[in-house]
PDB file of N, CA and C in Angstrom:
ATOM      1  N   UNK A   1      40.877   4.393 -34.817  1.00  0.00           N
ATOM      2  CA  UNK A   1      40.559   4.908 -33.505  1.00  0.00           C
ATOM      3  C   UNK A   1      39.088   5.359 -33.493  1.00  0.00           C
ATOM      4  N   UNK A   2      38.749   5.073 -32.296  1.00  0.00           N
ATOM      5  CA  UNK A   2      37.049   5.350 -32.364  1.00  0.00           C
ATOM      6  C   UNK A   2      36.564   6.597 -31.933  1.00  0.00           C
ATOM      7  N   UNK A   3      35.512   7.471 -31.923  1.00  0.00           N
ATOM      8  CA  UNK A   3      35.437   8.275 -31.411  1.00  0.00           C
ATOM      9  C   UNK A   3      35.382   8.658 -29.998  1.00  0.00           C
ATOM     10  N   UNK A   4      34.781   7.374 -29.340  1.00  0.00           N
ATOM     11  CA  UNK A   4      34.866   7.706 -27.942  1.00  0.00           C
ATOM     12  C   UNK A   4      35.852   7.729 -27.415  1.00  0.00           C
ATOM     13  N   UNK A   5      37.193   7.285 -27.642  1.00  0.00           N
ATOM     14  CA  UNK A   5      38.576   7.207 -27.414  1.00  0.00           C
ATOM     15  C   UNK A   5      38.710   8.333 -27.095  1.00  0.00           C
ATOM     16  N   UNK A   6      38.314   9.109 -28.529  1.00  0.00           N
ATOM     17  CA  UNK A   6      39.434  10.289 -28.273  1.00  0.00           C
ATOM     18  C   UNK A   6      38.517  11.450 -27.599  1.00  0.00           C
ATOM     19  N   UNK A   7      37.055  11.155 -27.247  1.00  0.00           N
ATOM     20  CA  UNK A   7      36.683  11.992 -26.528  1.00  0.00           C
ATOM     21  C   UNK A   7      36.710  11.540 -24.902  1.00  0.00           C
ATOM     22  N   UNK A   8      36.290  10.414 -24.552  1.00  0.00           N
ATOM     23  CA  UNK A   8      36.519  10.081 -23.239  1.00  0.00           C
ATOM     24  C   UNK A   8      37.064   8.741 -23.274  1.00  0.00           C
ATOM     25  N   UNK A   9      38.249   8.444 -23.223  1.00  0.00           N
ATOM     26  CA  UNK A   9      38.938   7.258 -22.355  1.00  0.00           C
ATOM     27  C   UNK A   9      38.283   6.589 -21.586  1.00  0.00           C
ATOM     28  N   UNK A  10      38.109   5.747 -20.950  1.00  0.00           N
ATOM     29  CA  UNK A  10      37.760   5.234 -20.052  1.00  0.00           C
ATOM     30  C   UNK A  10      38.265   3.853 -19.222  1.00  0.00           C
ATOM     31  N   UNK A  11      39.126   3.743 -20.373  1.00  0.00           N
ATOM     32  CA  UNK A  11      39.497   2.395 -19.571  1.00  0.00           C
ATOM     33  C   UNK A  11      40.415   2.136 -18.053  1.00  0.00           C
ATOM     34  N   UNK A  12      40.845   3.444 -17.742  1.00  0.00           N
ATOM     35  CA  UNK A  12      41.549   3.150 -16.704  1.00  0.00           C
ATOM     36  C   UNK A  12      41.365   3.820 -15.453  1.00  0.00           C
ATOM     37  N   UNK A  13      39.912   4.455 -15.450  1.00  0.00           N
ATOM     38  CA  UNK A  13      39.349   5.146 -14.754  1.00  0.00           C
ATOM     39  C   UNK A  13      38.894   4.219 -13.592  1.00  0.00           C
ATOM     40  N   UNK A  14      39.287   4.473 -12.612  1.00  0.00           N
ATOM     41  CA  UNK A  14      39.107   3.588 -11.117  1.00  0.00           C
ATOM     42  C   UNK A  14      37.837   4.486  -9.899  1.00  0.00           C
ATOM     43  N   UNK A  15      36.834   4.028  -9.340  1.00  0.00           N
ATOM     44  CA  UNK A  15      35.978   4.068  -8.395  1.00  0.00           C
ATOM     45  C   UNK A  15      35.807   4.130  -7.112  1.00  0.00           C
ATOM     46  N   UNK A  16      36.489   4.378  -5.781  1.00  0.00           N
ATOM     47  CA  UNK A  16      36.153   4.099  -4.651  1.00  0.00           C
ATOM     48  C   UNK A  16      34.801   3.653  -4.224  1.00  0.00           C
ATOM     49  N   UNK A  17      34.385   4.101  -4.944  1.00  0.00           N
ATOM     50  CA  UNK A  17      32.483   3.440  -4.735  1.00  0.00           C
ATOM     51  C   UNK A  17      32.107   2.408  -4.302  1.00  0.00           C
ATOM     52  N   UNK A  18      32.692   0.929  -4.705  1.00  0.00           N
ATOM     53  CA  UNK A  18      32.175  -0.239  -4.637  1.00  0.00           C
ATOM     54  C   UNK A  18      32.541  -0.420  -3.466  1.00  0.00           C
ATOM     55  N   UNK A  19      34.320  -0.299  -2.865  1.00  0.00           N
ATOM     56  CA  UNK A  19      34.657  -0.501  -2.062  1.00  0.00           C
ATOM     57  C   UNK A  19      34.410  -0.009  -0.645  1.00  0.00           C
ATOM     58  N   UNK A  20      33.630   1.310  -0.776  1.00  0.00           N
ATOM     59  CA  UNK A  20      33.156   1.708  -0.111  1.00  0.00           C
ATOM     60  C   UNK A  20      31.719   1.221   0.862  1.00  0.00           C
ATOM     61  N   UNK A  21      30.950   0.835  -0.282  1.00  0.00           N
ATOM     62  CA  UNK A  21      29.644   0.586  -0.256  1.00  0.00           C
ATOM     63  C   UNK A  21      29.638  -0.928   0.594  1.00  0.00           C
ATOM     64  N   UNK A  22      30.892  -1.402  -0.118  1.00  0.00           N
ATOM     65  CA  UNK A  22      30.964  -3.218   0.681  1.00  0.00           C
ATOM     66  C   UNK A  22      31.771  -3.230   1.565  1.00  0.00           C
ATOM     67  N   UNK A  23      32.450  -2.097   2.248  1.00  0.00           N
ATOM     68  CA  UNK A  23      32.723  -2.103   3.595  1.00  0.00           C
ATOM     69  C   UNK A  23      32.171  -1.196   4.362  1.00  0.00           C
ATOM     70  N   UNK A  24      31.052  -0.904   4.237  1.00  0.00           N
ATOM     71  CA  UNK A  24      29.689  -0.328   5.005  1.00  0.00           C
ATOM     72  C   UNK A  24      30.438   0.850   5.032  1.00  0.00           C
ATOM     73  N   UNK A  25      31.536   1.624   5.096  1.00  0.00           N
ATOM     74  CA  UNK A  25      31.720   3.235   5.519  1.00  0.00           C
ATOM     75  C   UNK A  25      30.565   4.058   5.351  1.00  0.00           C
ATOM     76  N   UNK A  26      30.461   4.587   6.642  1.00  0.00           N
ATOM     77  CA  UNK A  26      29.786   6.191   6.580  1.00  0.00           C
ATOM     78  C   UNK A  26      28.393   5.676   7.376  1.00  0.00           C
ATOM     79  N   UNK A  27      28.336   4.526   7.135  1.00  0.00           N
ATOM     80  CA  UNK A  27      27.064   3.605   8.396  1.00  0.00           C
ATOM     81  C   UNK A  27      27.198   4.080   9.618  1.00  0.00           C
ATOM     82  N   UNK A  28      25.732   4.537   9.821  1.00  0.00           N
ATOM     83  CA  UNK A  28      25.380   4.787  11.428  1.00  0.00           C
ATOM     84  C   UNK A  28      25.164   4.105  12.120  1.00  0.00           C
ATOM     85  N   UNK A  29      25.581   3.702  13.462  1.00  0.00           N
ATOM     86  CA  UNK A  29      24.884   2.432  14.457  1.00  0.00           C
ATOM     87  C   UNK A  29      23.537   3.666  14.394  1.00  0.00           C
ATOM     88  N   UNK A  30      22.565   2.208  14.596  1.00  0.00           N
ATOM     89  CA  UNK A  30      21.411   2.544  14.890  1.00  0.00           C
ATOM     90  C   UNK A  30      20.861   2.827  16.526  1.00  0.00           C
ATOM     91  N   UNK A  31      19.717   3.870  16.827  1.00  0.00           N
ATOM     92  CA  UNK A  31      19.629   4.330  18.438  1.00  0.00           C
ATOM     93  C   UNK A  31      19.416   3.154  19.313  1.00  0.00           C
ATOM     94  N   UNK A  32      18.700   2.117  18.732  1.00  0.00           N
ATOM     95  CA  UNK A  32      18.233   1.233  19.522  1.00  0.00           C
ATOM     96  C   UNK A  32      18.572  -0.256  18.832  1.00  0.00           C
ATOM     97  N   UNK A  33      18.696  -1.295  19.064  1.00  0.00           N
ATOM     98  CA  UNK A  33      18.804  -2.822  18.873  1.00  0.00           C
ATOM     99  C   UNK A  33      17.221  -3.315  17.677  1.00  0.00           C
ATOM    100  N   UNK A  34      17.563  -4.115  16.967  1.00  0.00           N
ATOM    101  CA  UNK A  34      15.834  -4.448  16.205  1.00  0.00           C
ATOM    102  C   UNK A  34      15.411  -3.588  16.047  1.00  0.00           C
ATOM    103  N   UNK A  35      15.367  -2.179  15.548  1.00  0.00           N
ATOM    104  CA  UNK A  35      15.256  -1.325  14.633  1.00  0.00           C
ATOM    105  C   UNK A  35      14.451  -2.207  13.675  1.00  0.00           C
ATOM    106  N   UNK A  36      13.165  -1.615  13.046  1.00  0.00           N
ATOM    107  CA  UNK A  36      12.968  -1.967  11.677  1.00  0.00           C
ATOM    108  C   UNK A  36      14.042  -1.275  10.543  1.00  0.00           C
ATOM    109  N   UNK A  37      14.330  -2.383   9.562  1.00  0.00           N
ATOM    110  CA  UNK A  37      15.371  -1.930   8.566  1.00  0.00           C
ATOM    111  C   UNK A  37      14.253  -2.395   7.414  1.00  0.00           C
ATOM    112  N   UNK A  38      13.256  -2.325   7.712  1.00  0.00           N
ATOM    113  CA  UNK A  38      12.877  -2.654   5.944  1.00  0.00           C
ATOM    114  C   UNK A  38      13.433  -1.846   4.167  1.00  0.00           C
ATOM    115  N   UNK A  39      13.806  -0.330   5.130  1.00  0.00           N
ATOM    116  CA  UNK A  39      14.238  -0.037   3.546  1.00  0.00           C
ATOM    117  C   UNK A  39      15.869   0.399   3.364  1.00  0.00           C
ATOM    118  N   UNK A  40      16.567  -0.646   3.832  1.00  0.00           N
ATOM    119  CA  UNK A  40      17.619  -0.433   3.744  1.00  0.00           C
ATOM    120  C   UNK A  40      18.203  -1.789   3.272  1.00  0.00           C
ATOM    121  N   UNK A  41      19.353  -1.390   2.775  1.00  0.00           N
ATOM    122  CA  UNK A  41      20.142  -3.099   2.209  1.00  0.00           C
ATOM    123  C   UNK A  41      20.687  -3.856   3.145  1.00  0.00           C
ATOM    124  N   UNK A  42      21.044  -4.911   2.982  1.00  0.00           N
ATOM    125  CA  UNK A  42      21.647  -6.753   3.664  1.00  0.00           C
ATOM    126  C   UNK A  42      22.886  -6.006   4.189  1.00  0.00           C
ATOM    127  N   UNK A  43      23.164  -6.727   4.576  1.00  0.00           N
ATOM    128  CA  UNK A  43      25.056  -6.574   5.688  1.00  0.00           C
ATOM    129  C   UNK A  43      25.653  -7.500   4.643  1.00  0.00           C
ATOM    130  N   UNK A  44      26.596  -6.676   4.202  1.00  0.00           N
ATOM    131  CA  UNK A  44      27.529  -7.636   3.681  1.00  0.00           C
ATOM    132  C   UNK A  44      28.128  -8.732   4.518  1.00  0.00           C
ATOM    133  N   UNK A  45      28.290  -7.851   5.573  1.00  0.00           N
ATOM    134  CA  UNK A  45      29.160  -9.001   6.877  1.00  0.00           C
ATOM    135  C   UNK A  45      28.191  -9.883   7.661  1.00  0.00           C
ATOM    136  N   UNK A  46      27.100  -9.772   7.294  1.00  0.00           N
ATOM    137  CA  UNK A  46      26.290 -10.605   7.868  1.00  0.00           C
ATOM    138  C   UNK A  46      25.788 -11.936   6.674  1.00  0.00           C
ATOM    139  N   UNK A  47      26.574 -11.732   5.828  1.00  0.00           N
ATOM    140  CA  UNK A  47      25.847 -12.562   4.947  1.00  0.00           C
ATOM    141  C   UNK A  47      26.895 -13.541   4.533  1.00  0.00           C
ATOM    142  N   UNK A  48      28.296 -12.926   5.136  1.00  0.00           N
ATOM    143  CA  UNK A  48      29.440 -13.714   5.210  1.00  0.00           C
ATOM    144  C   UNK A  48      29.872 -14.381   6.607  1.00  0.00           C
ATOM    145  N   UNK A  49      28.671 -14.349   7.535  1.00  0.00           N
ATOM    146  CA  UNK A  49      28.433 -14.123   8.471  1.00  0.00           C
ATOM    147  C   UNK A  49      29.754 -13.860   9.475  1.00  0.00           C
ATOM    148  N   UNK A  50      29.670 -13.013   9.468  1.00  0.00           N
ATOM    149  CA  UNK A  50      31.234 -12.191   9.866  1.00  0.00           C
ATOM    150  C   UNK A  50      30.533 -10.267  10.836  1.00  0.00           C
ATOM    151  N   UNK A  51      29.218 -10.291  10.926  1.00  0.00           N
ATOM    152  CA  UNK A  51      28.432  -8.969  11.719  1.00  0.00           C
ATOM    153  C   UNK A  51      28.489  -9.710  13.054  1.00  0.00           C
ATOM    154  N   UNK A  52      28.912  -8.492  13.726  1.00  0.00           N
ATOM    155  CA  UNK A  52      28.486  -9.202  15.251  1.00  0.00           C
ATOM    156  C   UNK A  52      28.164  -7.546  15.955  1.00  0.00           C
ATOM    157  N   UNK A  53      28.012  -6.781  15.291  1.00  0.00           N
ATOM    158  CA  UNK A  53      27.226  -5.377  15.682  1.00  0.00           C
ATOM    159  C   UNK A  53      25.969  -5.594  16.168  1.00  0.00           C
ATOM    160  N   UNK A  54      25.457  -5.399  17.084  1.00  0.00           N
ATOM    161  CA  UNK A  54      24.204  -5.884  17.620  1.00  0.00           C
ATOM    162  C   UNK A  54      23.036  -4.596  17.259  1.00  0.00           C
ATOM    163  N   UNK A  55      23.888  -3.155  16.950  1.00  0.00           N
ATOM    164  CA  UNK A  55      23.025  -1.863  16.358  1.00  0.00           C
ATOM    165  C   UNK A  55      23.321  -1.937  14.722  1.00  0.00           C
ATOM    166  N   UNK A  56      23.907  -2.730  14.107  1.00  0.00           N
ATOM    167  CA  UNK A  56      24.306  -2.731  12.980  1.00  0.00           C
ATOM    168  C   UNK A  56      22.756  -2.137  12.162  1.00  0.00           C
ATOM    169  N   UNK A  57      23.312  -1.226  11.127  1.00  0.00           N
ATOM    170  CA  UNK A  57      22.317  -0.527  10.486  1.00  0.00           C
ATOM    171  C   UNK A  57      21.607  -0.883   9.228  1.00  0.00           C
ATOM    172  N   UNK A  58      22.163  -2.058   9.026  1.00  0.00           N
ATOM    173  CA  UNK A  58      21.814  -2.738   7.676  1.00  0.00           C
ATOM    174  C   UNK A  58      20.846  -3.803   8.056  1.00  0.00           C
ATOM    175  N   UNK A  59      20.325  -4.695   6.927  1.00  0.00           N
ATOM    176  CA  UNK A  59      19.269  -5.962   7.358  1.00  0.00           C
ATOM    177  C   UNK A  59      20.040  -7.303   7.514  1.00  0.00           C
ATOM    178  N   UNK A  60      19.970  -7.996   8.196  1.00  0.00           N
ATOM    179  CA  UNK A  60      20.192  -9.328   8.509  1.00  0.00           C
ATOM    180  C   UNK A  60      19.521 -10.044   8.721  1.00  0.00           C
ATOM    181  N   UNK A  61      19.048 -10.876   6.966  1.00  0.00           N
ATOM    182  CA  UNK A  61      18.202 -11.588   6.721  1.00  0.00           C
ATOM    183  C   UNK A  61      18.933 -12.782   6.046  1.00  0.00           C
ATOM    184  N   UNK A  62      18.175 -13.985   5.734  1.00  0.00           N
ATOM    185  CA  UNK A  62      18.255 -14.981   5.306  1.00  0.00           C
ATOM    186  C   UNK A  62      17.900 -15.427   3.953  1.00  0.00           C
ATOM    187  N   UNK A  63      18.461 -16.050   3.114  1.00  0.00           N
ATOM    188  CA  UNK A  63      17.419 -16.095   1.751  1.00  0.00           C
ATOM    189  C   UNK A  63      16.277 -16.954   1.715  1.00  0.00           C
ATOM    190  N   UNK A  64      15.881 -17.522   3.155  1.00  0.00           N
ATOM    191  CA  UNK A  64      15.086 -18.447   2.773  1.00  0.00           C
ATOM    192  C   UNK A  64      13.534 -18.475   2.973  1.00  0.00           C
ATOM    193  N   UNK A  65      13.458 -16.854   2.817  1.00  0.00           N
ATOM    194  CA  UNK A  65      12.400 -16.006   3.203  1.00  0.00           C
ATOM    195  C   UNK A  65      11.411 -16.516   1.719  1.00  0.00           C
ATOM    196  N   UNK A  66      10.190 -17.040   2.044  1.00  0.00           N
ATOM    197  CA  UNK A  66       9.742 -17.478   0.698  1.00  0.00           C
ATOM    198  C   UNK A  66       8.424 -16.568   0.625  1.00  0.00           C
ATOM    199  N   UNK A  67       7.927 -15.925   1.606  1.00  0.00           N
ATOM    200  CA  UNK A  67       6.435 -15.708   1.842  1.00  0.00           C
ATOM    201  C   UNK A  67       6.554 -14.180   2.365  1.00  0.00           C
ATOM    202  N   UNK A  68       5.899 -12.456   1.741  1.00  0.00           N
ATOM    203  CA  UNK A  68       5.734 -11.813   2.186  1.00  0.00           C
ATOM    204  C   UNK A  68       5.388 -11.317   3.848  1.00  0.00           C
ATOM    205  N   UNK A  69       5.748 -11.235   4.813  1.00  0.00           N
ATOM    206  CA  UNK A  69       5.122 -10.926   6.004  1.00  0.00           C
ATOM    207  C   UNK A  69       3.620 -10.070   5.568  1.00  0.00           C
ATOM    208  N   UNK A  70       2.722 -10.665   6.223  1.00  0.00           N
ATOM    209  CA  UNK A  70       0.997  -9.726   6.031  1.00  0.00           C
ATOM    210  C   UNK A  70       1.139  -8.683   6.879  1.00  0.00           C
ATOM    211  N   UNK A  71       1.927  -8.620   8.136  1.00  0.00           N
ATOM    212  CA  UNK A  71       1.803  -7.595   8.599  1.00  0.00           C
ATOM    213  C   UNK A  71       2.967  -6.738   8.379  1.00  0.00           C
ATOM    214  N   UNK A  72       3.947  -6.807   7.643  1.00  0.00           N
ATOM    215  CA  UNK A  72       4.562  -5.745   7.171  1.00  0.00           C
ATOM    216  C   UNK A  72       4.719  -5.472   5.755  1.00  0.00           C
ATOM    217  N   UNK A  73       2.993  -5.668   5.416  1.00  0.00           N
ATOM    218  CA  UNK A  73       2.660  -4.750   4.449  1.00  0.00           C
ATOM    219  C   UNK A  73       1.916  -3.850   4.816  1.00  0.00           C
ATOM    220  N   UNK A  74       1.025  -3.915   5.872  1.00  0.00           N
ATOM    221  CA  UNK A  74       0.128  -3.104   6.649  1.00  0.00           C
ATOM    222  C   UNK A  74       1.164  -2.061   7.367  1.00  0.00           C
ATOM    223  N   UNK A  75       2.534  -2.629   7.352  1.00  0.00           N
ATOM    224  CA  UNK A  75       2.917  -1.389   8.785  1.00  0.00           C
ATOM    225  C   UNK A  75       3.226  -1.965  10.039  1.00  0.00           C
ATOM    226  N   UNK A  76       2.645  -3.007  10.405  1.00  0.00           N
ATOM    227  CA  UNK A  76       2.676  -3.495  11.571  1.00  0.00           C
ATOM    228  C   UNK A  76       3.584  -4.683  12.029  1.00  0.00           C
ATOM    229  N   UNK A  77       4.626  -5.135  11.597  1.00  0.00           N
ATOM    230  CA  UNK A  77       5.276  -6.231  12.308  1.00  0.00           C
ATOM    231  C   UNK A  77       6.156  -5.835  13.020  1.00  0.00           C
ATOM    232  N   UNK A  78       6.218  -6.192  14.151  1.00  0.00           N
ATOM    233  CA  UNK A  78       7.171  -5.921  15.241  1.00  0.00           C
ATOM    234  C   UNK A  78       8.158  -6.454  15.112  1.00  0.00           C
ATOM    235  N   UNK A  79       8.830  -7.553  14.421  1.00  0.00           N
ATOM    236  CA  UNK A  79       9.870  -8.426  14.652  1.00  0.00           C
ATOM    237  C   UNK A  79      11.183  -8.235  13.966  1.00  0.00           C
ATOM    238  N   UNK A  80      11.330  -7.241  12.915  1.00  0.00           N
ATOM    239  CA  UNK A  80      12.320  -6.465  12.364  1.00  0.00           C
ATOM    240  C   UNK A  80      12.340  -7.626  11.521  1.00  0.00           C
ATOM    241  N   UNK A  81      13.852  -7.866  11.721  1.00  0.00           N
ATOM    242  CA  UNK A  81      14.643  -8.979  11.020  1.00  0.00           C
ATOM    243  C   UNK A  81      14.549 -10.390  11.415  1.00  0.00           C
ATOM    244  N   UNK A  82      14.056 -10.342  13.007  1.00  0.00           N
ATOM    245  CA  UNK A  82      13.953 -11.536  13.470  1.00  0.00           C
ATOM    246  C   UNK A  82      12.589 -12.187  12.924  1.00  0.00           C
ATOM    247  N   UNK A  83      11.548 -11.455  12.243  1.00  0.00           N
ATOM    248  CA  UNK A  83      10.709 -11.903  11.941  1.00  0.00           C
ATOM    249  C   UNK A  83      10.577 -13.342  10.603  1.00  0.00           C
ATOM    250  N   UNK A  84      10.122 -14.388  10.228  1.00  0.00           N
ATOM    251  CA  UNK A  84      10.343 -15.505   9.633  1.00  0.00           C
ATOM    252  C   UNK A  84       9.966 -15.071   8.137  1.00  0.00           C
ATOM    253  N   UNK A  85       9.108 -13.890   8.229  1.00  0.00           N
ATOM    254  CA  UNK A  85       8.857 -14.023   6.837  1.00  0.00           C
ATOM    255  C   UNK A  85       9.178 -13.032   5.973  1.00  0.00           C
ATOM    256  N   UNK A  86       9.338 -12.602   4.549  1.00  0.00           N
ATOM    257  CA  UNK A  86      10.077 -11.538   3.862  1.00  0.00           C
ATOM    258  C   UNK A  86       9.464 -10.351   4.016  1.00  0.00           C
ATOM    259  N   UNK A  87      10.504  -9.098   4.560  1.00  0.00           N
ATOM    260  CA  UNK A  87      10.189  -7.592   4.663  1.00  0.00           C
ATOM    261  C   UNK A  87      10.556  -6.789   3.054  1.00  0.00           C
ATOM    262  N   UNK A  88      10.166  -7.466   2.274  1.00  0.00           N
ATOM    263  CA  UNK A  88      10.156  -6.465   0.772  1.00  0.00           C
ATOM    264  C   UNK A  88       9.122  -7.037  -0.221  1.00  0.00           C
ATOM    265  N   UNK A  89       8.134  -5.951  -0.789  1.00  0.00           N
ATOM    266  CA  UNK A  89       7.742  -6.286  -1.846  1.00  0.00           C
ATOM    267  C   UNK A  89       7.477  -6.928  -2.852  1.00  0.00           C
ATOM    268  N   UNK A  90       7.436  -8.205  -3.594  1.00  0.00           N
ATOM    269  CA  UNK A  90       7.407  -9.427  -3.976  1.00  0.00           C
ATOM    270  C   UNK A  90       6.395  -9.584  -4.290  1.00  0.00           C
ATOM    271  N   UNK A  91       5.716  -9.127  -5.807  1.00  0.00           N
ATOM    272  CA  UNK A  91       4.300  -9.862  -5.956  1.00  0.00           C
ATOM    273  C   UNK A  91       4.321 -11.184  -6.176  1.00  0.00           C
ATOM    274  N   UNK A  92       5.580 -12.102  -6.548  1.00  0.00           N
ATOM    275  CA  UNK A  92       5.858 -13.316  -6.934  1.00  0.00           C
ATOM    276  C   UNK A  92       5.593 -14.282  -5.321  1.00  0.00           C
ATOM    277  N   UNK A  93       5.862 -13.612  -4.506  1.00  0.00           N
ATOM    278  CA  UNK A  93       5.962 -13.768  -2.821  1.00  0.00           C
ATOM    279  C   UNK A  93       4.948 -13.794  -1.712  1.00  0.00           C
ATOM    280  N   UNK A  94       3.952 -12.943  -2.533  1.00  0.00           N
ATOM    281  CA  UNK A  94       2.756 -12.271  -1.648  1.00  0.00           C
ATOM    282  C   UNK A  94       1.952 -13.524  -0.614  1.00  0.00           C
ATOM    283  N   UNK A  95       1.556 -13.856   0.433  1.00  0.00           N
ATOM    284  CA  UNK A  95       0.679 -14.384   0.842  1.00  0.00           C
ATOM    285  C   UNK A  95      -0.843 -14.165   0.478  1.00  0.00           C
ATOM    286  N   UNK A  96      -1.273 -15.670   0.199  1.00  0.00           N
ATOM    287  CA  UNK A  96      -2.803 -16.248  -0.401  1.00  0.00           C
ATOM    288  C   UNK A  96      -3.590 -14.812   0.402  1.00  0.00           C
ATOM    289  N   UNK A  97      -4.880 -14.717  -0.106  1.00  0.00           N
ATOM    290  CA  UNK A  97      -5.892 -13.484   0.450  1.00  0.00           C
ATOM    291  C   UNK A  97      -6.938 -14.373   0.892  1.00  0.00           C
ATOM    292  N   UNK A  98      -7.120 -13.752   2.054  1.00  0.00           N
ATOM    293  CA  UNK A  98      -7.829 -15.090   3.393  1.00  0.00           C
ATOM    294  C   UNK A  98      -9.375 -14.987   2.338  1.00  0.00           C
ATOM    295  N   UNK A  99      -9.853 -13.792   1.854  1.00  0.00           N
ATOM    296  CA  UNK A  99     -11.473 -13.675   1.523  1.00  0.00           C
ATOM    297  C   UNK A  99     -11.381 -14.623  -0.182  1.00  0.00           C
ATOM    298  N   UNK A 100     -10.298 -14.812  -0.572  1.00  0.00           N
ATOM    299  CA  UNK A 100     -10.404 -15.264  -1.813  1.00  0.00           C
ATOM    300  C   UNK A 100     -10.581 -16.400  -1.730  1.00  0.00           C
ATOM    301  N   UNK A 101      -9.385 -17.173  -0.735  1.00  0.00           N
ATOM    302  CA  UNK A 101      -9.675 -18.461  -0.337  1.00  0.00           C
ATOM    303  C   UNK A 101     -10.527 -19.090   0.430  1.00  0.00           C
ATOM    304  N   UNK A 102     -10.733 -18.612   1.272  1.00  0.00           N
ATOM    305  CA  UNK A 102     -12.629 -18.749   1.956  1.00  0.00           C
ATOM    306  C   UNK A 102     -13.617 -18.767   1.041  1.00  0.00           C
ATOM    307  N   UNK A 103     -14.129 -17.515   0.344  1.00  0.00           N
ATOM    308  CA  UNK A 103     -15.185 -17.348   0.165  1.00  0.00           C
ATOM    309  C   UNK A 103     -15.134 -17.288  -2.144  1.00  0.00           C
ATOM    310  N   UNK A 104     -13.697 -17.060  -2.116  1.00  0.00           N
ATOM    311  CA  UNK A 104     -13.805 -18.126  -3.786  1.00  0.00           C
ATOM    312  C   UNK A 104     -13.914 -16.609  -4.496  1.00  0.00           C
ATOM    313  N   UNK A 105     -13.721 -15.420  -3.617  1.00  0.00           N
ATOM    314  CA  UNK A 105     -14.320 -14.321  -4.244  1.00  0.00           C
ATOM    315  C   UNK A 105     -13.335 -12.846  -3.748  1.00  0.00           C
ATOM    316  N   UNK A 106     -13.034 -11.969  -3.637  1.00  0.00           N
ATOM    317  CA  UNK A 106     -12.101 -10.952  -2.894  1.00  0.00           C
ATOM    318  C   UNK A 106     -12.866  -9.815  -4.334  1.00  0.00           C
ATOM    319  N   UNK A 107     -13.480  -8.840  -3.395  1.00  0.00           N
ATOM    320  CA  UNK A 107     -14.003  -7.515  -3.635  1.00  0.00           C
ATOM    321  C   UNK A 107     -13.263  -6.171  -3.689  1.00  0.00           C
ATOM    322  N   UNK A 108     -11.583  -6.474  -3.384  1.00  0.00           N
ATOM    323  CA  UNK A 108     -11.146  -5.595  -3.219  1.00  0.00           C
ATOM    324  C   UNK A 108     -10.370  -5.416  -4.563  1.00  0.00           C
ATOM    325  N   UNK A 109     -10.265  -4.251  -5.103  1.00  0.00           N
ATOM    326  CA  UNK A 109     -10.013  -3.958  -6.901  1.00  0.00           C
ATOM    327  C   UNK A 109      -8.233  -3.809  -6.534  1.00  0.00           C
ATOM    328  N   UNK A 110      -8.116  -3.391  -5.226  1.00  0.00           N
ATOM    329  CA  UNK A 110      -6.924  -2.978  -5.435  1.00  0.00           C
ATOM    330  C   UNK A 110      -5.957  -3.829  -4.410  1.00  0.00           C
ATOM    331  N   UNK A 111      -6.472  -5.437  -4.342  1.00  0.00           N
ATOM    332  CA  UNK A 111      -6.241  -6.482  -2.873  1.00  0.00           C
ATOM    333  C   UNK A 111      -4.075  -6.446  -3.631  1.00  0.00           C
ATOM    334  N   UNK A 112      -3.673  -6.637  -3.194  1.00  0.00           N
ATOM    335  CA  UNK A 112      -2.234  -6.933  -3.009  1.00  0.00           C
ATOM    336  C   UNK A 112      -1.753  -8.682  -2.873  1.00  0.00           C
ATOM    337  N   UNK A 113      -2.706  -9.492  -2.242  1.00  0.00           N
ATOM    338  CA  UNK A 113      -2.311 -10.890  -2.466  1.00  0.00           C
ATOM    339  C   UNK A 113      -3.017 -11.510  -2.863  1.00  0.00           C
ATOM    340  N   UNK A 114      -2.362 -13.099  -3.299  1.00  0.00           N
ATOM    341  CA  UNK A 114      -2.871 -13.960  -4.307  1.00  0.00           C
ATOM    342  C   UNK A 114      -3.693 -14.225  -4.194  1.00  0.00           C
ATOM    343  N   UNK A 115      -4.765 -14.303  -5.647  1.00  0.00           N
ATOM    344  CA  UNK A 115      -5.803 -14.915  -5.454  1.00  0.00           C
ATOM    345  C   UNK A 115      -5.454 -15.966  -6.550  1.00  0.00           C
ATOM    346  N   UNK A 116      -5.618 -17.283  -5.774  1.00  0.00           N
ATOM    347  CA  UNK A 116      -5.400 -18.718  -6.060  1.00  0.00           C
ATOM    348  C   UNK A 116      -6.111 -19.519  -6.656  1.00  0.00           C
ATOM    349  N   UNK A 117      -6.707 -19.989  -7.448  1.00  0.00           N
ATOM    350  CA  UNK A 117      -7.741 -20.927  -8.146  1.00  0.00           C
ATOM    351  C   UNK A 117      -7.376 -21.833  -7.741  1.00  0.00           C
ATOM    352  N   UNK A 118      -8.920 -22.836  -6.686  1.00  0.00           N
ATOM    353  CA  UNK A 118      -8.486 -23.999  -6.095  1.00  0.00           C
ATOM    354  C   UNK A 118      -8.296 -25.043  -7.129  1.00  0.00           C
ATOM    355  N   UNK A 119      -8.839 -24.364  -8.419  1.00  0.00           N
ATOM    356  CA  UNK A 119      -8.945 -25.829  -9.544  1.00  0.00           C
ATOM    357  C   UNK A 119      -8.169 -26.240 -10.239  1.00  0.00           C
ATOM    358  N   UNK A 120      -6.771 -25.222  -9.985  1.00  0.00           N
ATOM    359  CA  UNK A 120      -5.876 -25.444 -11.011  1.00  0.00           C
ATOM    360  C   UNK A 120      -4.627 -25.573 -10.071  1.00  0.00           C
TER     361      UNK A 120
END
């Protein structure tokens, strides 16, 4: 017998948690329709596409989001969810940097998107 046995068991210890979490309980409709949801998680039911909450409080997005939105890294995109391009973080994701690719050069130490080498 091992020690953790006989100090904590565990094997038959059960969670409400998961079940909870994947049937949205305790979710607020949101005040208004297109709400930005950038920092909140996917709809389960929207991804089974089974949401038809039109205030639903979660994101309802697509996976086929390949490209950071530029303006909702700034703050500024209006389009919530309806917008085409990805609302999260992604340096793998980021959109090209207009001064790098123009001008072959970007001055900014602390720029956030790719800088691309046309030569390679």
């Amino acid at each position: 017998m091992l020690m953790q046995d006989i100090i904590a068991p565990v094997q038959n210890i059960h969670f409400d948690l998961d079940e909870i979490v994947c049937s949205q309980q305790g979710a607020l409709p949101l005040p208004f329709p297109n709400m930005d949801k950038a920092n909140v998680g996917v709809c389960e039911f929207f991804l089974r596409s089974s949401c038809s909450n039109q205030r639903c409080p979660f994101r309802h997005i697509h996976g086929d989001k390949t490209v950071v939105c530029k303006h909702w890294l700034r703050g500024l995109c209006k389009k919530g969810d309806d917008c085409e391009f990805l609302h999260e973080y992604d340096m793998a994701k980021m959109p090209e940097c207009y001064f790098f690719s123009k001008y072959g050069q970007c001055l900014n130490k602390e720029c956030a998107f790719l800088h691309l080498d046309p030569e390679s």
